[in-house]
C-alpha atoms as a PDB file:
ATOM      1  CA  UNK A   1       0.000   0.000   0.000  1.00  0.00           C
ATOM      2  CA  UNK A   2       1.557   3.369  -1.114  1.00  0.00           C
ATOM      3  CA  UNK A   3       1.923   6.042   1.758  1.00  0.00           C
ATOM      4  CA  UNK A   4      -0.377   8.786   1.758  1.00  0.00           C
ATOM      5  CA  UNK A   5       1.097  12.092   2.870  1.00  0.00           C
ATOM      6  CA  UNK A   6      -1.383  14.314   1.517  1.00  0.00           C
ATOM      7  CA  UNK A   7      -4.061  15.979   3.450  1.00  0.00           C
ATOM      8  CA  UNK A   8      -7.060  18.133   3.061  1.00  0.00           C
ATOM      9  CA  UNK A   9      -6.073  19.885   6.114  1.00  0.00           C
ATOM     10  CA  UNK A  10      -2.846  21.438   4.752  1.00  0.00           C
ATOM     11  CA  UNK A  11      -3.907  21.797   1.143  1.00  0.00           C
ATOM     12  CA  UNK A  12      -2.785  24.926  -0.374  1.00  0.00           C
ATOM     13  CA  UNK A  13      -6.330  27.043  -1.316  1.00  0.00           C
ATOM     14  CA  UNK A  14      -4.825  27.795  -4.953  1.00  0.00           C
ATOM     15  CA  UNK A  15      -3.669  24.217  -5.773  1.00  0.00           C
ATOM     16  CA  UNK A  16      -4.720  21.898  -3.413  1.00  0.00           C
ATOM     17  CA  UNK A  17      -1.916  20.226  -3.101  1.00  0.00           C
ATOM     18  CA  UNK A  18      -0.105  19.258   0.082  1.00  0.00           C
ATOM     19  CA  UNK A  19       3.559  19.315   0.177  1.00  0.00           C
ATOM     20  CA  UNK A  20       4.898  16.360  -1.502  1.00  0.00           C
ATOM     21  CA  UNK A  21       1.965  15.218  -2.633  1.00  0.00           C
ATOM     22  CA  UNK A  22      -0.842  15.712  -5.097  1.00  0.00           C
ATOM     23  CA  UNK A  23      -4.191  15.432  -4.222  1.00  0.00           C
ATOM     24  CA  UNK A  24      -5.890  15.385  -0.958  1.00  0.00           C
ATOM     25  CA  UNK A  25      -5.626  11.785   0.478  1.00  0.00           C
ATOM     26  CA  UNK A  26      -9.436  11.742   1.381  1.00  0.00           C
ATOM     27  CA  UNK A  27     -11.595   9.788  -0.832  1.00  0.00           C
ATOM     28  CA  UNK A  28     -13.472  12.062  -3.201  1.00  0.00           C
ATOM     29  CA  UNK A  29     -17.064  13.116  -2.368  1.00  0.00           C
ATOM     30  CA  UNK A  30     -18.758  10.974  -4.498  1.00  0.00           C
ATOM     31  CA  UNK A  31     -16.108   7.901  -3.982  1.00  0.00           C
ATOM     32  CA  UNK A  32     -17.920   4.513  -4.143  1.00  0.00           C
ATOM     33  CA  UNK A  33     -17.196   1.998  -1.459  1.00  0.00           C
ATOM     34  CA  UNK A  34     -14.744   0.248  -3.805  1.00  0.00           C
ATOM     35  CA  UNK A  35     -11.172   1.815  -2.403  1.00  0.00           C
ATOM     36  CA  UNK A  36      -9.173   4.425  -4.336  1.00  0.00           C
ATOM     37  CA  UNK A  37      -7.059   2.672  -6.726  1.00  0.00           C
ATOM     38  CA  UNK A  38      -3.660   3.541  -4.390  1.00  0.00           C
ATOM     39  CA  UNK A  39      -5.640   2.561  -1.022  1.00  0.00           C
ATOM     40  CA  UNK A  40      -6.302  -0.898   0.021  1.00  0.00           C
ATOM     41  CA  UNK A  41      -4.345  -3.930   1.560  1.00  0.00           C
ATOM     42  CA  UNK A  42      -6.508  -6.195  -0.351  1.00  0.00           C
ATOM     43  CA  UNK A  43      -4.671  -6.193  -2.521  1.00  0.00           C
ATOM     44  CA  UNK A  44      -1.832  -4.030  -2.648  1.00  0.00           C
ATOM     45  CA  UNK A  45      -1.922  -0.976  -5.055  1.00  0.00           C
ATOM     46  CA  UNK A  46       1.468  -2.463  -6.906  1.00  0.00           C
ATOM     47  CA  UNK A  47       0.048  -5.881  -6.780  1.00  0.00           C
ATOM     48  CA  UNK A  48      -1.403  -7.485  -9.739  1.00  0.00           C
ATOM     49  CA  UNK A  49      -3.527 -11.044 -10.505  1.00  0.00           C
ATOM     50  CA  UNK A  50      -0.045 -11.962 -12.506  1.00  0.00           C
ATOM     51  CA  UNK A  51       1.452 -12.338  -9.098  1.00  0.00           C
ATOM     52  CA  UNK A  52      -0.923 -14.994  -8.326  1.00  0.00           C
ATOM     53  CA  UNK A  53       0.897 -17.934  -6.542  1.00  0.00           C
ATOM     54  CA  UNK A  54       0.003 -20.708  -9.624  1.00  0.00           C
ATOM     55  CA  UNK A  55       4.062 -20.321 -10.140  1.00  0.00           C
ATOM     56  CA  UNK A  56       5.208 -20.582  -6.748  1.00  0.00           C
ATOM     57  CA  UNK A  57       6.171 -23.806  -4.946  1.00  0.00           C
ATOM     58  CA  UNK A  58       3.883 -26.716  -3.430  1.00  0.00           C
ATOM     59  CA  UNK A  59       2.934 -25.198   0.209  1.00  0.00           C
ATOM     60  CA  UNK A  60       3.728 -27.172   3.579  1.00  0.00           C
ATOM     61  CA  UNK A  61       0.899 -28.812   5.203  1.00  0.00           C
ATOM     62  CA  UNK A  62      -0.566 -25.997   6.856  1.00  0.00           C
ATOM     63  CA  UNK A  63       0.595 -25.400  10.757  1.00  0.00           C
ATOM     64  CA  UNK A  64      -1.989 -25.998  13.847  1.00  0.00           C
ATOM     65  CA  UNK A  65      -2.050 -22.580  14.344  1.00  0.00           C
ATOM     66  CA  UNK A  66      -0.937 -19.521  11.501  1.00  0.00           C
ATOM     67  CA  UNK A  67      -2.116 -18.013   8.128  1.00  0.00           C
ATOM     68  CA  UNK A  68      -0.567 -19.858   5.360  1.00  0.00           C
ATOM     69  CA  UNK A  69      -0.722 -18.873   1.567  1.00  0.00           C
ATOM     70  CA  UNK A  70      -1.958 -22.669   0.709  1.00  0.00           C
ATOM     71  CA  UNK A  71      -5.248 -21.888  -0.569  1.00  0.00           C
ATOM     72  CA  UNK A  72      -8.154 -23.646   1.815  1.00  0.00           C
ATOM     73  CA  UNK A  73     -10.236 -26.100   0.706  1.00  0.00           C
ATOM     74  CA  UNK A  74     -13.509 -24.313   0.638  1.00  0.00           C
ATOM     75  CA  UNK A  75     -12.207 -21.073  -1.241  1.00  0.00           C
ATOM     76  CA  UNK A  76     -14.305 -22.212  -4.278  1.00  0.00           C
ATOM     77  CA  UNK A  77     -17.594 -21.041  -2.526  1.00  0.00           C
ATOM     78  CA  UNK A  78     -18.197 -20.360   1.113  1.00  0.00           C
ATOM     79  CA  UNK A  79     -19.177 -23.510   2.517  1.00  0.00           C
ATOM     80  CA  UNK A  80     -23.089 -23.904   4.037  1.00  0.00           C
ATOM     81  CA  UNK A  81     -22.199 -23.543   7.817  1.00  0.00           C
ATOM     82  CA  UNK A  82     -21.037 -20.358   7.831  1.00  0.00           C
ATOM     83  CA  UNK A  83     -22.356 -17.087   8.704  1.00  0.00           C
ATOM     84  CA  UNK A  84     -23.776 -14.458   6.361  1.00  0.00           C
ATOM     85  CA  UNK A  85     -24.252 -10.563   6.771  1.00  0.00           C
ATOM     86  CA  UNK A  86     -27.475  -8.685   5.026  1.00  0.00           C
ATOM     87  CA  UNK A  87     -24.964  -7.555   2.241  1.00  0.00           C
ATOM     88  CA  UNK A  88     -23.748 -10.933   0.964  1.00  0.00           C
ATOM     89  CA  UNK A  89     -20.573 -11.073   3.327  1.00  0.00           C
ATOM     90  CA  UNK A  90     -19.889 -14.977   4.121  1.00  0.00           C
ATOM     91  CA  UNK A  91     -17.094 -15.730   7.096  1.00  0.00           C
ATOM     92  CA  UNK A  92     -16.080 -17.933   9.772  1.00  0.00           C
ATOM     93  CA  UNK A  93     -14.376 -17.796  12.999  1.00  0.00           C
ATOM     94  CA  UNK A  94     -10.816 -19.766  12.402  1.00  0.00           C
ATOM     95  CA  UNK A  95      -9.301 -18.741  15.632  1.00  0.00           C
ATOM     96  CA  UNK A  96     -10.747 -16.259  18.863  1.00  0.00           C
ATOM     97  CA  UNK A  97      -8.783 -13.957  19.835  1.00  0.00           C
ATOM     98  CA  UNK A  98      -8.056 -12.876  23.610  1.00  0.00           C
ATOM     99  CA  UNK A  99      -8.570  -9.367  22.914  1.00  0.00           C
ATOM    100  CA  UNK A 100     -12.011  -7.230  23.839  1.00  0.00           C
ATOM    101  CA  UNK A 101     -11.828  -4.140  21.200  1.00  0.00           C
ATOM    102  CA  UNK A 102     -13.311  -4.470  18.437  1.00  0.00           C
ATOM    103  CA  UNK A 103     -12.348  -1.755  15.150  1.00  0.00           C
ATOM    104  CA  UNK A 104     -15.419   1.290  14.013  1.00  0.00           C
ATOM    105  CA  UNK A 105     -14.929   2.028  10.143  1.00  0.00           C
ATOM    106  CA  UNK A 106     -13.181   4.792  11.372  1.00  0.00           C
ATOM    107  CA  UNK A 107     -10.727   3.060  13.210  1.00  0.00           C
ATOM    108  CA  UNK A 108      -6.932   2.054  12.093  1.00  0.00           C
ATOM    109  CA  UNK A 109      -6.504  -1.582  12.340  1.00  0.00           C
ATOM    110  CA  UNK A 110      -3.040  -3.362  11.971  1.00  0.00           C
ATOM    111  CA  UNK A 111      -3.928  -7.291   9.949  1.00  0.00           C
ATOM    112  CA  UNK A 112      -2.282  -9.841   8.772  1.00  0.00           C
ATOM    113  CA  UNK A 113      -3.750 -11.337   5.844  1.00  0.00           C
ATOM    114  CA  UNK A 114      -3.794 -13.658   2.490  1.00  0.00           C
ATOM    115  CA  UNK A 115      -5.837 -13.471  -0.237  1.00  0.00           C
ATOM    116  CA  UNK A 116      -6.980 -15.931  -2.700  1.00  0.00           C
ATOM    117  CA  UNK A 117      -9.332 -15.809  -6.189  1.00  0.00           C
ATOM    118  CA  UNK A 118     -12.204 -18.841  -6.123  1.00  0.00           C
ATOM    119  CA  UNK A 119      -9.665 -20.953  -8.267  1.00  0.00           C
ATOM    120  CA  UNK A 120      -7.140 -21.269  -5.377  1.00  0.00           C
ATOM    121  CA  UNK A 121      -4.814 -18.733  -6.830  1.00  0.00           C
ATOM    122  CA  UNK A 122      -3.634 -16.462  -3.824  1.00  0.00           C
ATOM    123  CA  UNK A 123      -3.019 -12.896  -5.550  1.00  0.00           C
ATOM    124  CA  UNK A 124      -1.792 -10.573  -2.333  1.00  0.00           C
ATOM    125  CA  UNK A 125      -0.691 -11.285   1.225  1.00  0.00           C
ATOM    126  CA  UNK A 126       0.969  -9.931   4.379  1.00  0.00           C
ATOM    127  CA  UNK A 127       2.784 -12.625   6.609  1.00  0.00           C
ATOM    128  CA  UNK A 128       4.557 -12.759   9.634  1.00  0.00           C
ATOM    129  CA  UNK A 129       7.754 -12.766  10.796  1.00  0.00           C
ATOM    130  CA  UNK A 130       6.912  -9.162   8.681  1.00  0.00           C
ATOM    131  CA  UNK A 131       5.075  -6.232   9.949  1.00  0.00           C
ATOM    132  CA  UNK A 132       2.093  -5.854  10.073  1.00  0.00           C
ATOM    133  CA  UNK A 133      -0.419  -4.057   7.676  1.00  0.00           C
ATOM    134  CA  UNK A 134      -1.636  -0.470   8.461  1.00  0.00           C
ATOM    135  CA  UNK A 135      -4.599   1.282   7.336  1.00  0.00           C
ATOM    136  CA  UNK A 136      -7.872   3.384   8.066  1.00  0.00           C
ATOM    137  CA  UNK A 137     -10.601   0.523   8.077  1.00  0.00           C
ATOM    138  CA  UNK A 138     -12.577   2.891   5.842  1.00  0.00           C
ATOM    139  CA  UNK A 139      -9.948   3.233   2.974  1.00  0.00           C
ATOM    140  CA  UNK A 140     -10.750  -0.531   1.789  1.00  0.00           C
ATOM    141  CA  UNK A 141     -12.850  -2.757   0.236  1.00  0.00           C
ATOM    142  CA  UNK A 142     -16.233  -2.434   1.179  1.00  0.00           C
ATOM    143  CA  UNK A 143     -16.086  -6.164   2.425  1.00  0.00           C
ATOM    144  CA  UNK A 144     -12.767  -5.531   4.288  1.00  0.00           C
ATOM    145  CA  UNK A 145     -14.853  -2.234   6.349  1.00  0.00           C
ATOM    146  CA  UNK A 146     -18.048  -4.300   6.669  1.00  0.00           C
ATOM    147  CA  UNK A 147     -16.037  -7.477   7.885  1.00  0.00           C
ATOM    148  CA  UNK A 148     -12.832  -6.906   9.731  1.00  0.00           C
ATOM    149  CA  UNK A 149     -15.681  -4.830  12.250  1.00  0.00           C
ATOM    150  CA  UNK A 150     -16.880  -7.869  13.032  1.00  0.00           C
ATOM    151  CA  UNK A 151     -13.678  -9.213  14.884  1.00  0.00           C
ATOM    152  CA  UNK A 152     -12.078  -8.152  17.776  1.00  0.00           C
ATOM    153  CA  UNK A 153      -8.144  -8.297  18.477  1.00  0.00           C
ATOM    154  CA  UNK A 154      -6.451 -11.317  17.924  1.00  0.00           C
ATOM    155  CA  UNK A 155      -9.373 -12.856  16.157  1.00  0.00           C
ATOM    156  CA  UNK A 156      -8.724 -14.547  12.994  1.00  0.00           C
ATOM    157  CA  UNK A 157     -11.296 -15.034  10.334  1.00  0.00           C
ATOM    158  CA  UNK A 158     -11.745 -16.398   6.635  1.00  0.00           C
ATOM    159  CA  UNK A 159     -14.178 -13.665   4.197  1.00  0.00           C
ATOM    160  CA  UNK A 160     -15.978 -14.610   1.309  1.00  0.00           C
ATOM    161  CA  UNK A 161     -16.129 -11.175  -0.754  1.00  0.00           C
ATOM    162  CA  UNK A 162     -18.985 -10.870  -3.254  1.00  0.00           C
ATOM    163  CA  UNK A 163     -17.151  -8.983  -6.762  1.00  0.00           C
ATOM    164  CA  UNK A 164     -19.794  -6.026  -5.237  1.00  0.00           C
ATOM    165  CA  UNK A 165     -18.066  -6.108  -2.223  1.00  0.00           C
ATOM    166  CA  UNK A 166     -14.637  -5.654  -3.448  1.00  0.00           C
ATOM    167  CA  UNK A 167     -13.457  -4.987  -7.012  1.00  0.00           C
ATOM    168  CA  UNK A 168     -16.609  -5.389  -8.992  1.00  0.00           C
ATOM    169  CA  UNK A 169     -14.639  -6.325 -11.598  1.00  0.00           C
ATOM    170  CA  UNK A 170     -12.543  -3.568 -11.932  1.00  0.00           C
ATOM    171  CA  UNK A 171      -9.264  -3.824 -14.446  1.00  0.00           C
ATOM    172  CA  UNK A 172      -6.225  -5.110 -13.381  1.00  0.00           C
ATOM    173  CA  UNK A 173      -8.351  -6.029 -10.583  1.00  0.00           C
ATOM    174  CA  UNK A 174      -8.908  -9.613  -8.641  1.00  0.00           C
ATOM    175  CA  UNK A 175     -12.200 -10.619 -10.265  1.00  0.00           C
ATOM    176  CA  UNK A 176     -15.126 -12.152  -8.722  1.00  0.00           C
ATOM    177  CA  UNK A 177     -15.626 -12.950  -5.283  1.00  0.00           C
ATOM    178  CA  UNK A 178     -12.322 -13.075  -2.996  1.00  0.00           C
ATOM    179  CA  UNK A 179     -11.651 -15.288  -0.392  1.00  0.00           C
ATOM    180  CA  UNK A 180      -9.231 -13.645   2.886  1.00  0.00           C
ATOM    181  CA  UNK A 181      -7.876 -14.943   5.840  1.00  0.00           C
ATOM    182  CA  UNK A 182      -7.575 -12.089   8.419  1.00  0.00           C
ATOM    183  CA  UNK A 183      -6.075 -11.873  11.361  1.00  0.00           C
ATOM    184  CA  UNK A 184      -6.586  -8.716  13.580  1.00  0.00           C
ATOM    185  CA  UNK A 185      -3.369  -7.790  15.411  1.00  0.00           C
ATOM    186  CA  UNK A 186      -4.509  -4.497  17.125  1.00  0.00           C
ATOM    187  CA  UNK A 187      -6.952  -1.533  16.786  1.00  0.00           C
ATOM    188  CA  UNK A 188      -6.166   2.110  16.837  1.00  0.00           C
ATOM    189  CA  UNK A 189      -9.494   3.884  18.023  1.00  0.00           C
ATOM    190  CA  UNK A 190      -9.956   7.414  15.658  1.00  0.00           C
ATOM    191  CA  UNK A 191     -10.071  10.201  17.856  1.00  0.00           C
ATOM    192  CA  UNK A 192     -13.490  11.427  19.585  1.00  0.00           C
ATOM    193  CA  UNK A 193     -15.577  14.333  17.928  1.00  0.00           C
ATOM    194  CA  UNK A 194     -14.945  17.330  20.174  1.00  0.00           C
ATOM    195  CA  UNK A 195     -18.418  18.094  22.195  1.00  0.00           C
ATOM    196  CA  UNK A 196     -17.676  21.641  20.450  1.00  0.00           C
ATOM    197  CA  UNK A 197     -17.029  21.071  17.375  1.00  0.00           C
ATOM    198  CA  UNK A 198     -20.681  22.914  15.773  1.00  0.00           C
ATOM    199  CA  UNK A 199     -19.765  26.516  17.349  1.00  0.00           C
ATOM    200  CA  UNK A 200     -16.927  28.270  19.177  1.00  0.00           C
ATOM    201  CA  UNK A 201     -17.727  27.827  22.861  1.00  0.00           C
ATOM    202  CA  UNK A 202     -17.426  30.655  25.127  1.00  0.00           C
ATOM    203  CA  UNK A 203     -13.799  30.016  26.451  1.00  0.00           C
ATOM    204  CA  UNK A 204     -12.032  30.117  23.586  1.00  0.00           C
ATOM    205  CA  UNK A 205      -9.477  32.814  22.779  1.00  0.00           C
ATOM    206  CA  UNK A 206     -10.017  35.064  18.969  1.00  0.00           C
ATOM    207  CA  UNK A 207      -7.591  36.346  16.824  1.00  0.00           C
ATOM    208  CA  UNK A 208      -8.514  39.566  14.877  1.00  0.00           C
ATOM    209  CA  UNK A 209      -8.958  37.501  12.229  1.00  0.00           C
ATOM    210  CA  UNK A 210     -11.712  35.372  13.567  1.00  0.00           C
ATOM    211  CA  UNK A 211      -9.645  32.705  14.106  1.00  0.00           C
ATOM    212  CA  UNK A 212     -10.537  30.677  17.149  1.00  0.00           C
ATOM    213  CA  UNK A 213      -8.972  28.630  19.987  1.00  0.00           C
ATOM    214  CA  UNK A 214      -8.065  27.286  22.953  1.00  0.00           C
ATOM    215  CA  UNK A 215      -5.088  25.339  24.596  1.00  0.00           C
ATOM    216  CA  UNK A 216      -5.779  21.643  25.366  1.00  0.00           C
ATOM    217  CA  UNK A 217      -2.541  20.557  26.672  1.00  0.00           C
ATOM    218  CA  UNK A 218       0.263  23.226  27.240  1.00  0.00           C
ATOM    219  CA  UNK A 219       3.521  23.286  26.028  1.00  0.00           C
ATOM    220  CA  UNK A 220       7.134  23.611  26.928  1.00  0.00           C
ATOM    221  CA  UNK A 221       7.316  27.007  26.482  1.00  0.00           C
ATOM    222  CA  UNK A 222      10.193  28.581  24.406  1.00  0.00           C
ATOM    223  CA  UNK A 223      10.145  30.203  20.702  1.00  0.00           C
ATOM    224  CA  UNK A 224       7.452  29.670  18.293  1.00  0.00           C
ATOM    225  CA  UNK A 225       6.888  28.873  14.581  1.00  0.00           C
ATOM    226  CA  UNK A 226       7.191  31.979  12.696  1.00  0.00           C
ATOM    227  CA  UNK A 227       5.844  32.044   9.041  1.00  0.00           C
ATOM    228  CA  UNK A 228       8.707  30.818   7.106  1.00  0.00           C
ATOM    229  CA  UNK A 229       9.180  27.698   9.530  1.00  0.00           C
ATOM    230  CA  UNK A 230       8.806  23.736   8.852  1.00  0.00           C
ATOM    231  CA  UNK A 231       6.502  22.533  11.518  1.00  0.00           C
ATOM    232  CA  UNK A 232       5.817  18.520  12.368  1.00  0.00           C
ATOM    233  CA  UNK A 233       2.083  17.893  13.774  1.00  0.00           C
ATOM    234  CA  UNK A 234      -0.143  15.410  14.803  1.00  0.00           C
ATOM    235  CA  UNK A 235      -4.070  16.631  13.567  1.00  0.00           C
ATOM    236  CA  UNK A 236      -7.283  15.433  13.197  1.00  0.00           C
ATOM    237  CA  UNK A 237     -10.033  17.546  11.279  1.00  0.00           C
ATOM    238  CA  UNK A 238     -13.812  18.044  11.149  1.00  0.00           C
ATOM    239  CA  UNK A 239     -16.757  19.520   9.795  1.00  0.00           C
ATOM    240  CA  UNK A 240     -18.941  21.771  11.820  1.00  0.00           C
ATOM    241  CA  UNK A 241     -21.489  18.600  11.689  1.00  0.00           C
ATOM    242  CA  UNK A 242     -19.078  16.198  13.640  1.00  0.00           C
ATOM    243  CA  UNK A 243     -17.490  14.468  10.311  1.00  0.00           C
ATOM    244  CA  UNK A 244     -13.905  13.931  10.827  1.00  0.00           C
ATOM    245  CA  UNK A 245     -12.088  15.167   6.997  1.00  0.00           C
ATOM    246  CA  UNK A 246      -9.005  14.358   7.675  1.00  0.00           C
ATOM    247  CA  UNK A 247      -6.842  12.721  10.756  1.00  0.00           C
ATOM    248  CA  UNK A 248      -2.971  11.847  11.114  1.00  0.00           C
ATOM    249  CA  UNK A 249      -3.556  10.136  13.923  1.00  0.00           C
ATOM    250  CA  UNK A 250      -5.695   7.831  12.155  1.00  0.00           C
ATOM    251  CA  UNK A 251      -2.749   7.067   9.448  1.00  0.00           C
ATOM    252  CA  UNK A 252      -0.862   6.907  12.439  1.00  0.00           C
ATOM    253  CA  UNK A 253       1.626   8.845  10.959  1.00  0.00           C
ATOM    254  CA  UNK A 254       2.683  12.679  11.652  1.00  0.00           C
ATOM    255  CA  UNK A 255       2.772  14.829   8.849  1.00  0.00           C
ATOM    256  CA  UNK A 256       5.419  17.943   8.022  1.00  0.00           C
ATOM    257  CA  UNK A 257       4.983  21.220   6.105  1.00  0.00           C
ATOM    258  CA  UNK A 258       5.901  24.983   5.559  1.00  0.00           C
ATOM    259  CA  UNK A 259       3.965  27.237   7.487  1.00  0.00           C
ATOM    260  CA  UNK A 260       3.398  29.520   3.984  1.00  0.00           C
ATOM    261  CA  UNK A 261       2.334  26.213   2.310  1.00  0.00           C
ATOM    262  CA  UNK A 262      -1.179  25.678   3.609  1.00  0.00           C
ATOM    263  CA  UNK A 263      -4.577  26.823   4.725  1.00  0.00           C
ATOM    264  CA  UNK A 264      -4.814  30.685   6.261  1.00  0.00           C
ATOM    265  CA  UNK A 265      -5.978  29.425   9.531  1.00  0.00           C
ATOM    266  CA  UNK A 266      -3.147  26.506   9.823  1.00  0.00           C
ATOM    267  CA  UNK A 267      -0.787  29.336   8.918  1.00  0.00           C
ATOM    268  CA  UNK A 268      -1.904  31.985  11.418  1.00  0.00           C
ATOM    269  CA  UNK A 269      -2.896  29.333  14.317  1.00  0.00           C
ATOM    270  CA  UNK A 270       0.413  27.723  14.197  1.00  0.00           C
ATOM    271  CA  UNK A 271       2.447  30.602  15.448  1.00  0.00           C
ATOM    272  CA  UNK A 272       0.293  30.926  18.430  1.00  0.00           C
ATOM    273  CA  UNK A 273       1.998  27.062  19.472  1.00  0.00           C
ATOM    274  CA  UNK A 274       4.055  26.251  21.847  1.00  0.00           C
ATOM    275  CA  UNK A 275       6.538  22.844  21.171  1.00  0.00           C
ATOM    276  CA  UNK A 276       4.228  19.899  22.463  1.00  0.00           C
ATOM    277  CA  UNK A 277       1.263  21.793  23.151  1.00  0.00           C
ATOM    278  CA  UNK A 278      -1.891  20.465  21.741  1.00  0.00           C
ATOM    279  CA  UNK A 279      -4.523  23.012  20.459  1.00  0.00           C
ATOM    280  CA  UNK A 280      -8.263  23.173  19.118  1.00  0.00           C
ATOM    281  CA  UNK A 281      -8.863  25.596  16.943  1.00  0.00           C
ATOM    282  CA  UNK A 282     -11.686  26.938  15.100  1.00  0.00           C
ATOM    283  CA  UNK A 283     -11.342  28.773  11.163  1.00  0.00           C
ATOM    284  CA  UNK A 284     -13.594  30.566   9.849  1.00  0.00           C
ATOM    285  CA  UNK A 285     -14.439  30.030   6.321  1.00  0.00           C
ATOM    286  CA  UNK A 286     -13.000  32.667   5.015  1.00  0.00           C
ATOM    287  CA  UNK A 287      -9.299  31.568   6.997  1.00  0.00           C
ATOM    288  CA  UNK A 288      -9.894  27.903   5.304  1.00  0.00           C
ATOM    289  CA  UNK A 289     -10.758  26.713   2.078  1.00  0.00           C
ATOM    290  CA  UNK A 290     -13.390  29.863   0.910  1.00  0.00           C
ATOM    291  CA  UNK A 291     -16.234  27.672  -0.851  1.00  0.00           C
ATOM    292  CA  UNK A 292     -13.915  25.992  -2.613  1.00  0.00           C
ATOM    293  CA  UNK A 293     -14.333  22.734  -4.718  1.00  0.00           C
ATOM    294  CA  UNK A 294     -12.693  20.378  -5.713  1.00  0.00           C
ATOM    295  CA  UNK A 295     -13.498  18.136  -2.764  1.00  0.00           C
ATOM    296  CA  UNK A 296     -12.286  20.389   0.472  1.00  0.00           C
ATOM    297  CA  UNK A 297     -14.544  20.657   3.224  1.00  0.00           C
ATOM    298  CA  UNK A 298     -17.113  23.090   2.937  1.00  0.00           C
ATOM    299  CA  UNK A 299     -17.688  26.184   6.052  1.00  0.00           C
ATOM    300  CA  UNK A 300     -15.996  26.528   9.058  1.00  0.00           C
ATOM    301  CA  UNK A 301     -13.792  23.625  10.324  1.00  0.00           C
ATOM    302  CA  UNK A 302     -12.200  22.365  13.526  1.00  0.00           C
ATOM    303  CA  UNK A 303      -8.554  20.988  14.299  1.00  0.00           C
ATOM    304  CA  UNK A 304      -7.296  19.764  17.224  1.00  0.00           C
ATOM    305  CA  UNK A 305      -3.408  20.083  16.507  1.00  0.00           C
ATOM    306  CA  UNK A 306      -0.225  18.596  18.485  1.00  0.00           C
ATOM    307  CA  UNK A 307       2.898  21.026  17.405  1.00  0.00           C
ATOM    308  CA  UNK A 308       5.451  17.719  17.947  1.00  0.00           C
ATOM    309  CA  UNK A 309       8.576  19.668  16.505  1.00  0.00           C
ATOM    310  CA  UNK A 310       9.510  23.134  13.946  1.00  0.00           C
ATOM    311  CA  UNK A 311      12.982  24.082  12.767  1.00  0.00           C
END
């Protein structure tokens, strides 16, 4: 899965562009459930059907206990015992896991997983001893979002994807229904909607500009960004109506740019930070993305942002 580095929160208003990237990496407005073409773990963005495992070597007998890439026995059609969701989704409980959380579609989950076509042919997969796979749980497949909800940490489950539920054919696609074995290794909650987040409460601080805030945890005190600084923060972003746009935390990954690169209200509200302080702030329209299209979030939006470092 390629990294995604670009953000609607720090998209330029003229080109929406972040730095170092192209577009924004939200899914456009009128995405289907199908993943962007760069997005999901199932499979891989540079992983193709040709890399299907009918030239690799006879498997092992499978171990008592572990994903394997030997295709199982009932990946021609999901066998009559097993259980079935409203939208087509077929799975079954291979192992139960000790763990208690279970992901939201907003949540970032960390898997281990294989993937087969019905003919056997495994076409993507992410083993151990490696890492495991990161991503947002709503990035994916719709069948991935609907299913790996269903399992809690440490669970490990077999899918049977309708084509509707996952590539629907697409091009240079796995076709038809897909078969997965999942494991879920851990679950990185998305943060909460602030209680705020519609208006600017009374308590917060304004800016001549409009721009509102307050001070969530302080910082270390010391200089500040200026304008022409580099900053590194954590974010997460929403709509006035409680939608979260745009998180780091959820790609679990911080994200760097120039002050003079992005939004107004970033540029403005970043100053005011001290190193390891985490603020909320509130831009005005006007400070943000101005009616815009193109995809950026419409009206006034809120940010809670955690200044980790600036040179």
């Amino acid at each position: 899965m390629k990294r995604r580095l670009a953000t609607l929160a720090l998209l330029s208003i003229s080109s929406f562009a972040a730095p170092g990237c192209g577009k924004s990496a939200t899914p456009a407005p009128d995405a289907t459930p199908a993943p962007a073409a760069d997005t999901t773990p199932a499979p891989a963005a540079d992983t193709t059907p040709a890399q299907a495992a009918d030239t690799a070597p006879a498997q092992p007998a499978p171990p008592a206990d572990g994903l394997v890439e030997q295709a199982p026995l009932d990946v021609a059609a999901p066998p009559a015992n097993v259980e079935k969701t409203a939208s087509g989704l077929a799975y079954k409980v291979l192992k139960a896991g000790t763990g208690t959380a279970k992901p939201a579609a907003t949540d970032t989950v960390k898997v281990f997983y294989v993937g087969w076509t019905t003919d056997g042919k495994m076409f993507d997969k992410k083993l151990p001893p490696g890492e495991p796979i990161t991503f947002p749980l709503n990035r994916v497949i719709a069948g991935w979002t609907e299913g790996v909800q269903l399992m809690k940490e440490g669970d490990r489950f077999r899918f049977w994807i309708p084509k509707e539920l996952a590539y629907n054919d697409r091009p240079g696609r796995p076709a038809g229904m897909l078969v997965f074995d999942v494991e879920l290794v851990s679950v990185q909650k998305a943060p909460e909607t602030p209680a705020d987040v519609a208006a600017v409460p009374a308590d917060a601080q304004k800016t001549a500009s409009g721009l509102a805030y307050k001070v969530l945890t302080p910082g270390k005190g010391g200089p500040k960004p200026t304008v022409d600084s580099t900053v590194t923060v954590h974010y997460s972003g929403w709509t006035t109506d409680g939608k979260m746009f745009d998180s780091s935390v959820v790609r679990g990954e911080p994200t760097s740019f120039p002050l003079k690169g992005v939004i107004p209200g970033w540029t403005e509200g970043v100053q005011l930070m001290e190193l390891g302080s985490k603020v909320r702030f509130w831009i005005p329209e006007e400070l943000a993305y101005k009616g815009a299209g193109g995809g950026a979030p419409q009206g006034m939006l809120v940010f809670d942002v955690e200044l980790l470092s600036f040179k």
